[in-house]
C-alpha atoms as a PDB file:
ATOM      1  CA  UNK A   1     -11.916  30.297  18.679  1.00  0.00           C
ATOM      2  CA  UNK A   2     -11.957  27.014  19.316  1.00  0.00           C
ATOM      3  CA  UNK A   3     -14.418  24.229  17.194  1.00  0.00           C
ATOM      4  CA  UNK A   4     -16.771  22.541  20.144  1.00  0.00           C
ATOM      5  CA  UNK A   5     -18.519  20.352  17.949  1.00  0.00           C
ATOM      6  CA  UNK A   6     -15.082  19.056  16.326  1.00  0.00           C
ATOM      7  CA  UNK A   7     -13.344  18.966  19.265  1.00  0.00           C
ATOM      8  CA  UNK A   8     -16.219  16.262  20.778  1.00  0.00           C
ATOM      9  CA  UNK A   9     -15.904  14.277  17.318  1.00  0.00           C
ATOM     10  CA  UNK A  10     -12.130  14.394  18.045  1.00  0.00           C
ATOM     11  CA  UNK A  11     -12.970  12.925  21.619  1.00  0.00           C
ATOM     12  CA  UNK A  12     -15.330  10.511  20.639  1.00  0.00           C
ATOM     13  CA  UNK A  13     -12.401   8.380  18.565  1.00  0.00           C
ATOM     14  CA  UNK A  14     -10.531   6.095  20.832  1.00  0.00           C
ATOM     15  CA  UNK A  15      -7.553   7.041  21.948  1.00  0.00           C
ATOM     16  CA  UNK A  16      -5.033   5.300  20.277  1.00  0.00           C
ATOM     17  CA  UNK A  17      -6.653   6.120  16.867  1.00  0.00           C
ATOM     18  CA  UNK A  18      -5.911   9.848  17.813  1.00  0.00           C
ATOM     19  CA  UNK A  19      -2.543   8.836  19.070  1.00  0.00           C
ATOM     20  CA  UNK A  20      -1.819   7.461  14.914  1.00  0.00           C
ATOM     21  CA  UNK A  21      -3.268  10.657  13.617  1.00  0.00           C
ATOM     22  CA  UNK A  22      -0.898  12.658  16.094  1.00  0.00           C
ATOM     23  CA  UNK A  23       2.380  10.561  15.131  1.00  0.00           C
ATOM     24  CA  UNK A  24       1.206  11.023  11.018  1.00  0.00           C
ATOM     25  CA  UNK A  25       2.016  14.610  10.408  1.00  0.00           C
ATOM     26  CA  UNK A  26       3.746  16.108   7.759  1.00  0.00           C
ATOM     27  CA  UNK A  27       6.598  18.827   8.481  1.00  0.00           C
ATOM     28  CA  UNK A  28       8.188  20.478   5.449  1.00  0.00           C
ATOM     29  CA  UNK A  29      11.206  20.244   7.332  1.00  0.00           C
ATOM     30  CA  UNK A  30      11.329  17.053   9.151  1.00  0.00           C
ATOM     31  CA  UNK A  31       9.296  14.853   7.290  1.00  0.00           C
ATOM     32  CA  UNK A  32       6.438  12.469   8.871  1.00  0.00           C
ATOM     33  CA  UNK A  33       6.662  13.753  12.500  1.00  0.00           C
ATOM     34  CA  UNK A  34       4.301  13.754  15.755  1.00  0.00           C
ATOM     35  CA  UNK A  35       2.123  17.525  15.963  1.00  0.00           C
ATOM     36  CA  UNK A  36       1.852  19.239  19.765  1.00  0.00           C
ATOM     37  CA  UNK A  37       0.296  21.931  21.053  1.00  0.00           C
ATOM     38  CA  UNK A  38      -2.852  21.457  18.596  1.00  0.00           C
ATOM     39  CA  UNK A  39      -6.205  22.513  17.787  1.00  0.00           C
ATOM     40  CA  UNK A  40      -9.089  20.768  16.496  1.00  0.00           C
ATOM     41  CA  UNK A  41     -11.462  22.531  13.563  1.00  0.00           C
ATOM     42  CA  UNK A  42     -13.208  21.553  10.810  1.00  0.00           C
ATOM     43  CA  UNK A  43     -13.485  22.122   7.386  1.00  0.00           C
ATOM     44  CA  UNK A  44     -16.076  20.677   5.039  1.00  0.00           C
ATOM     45  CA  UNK A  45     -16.966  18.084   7.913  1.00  0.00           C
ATOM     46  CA  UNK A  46     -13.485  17.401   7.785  1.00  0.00           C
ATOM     47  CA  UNK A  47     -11.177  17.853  11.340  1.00  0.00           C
ATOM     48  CA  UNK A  48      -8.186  19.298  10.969  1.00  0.00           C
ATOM     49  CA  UNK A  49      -5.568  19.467  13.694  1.00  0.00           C
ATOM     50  CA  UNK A  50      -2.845  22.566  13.651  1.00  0.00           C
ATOM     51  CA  UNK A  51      -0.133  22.675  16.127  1.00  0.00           C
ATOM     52  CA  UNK A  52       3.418  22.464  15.767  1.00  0.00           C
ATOM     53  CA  UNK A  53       6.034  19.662  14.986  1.00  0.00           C
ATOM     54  CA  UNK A  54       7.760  17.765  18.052  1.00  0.00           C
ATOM     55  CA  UNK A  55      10.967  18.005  16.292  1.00  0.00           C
ATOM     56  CA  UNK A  56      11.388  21.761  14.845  1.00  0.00           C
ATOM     57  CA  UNK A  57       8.556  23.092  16.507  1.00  0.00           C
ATOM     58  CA  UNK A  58       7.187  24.516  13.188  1.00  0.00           C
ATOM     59  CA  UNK A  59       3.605  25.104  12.094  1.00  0.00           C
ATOM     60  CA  UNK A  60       2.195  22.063  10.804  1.00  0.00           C
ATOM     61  CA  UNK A  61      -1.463  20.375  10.040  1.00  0.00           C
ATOM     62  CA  UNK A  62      -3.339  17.272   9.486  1.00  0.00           C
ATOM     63  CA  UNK A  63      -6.608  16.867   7.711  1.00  0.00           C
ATOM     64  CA  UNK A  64      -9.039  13.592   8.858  1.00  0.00           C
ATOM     65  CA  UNK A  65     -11.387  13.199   6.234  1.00  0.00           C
ATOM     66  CA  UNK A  66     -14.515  11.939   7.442  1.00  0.00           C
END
């Protein structure tokens, strides 16, 4: 199920902001790599984005501490 209330905080930064936390993601296998096909939760009014990694296409995540 998807997080409303993160998704809106997710919204609310300006777009090229988002676009850095996007292109900062960590793959095990490819290194610092761009996530796709994401979510948006939160965690300890943290957002956290899960998708996969542009480049392998494995499961990856990035934690915005607020």
């Amino acid at each position: 199920m998807r997080d409303e209330l993160a998704h809106k905080r997710w919204m609310s930064l300006p777009e090229h902001i988002r676009k850095k936390f996007e292109g900062n993601v960590f793959c095990r296998s490819c290194g610092v790599t761009t996530i796709v096909d994401y979510s948006v939760d939160s965690d300890n009014h943290n957002l956290v984005l899960e998708g996969s990694c542009k480049t392998c296409g494995r499961k990856v995540a990035r934690v915005i501490e607020s």
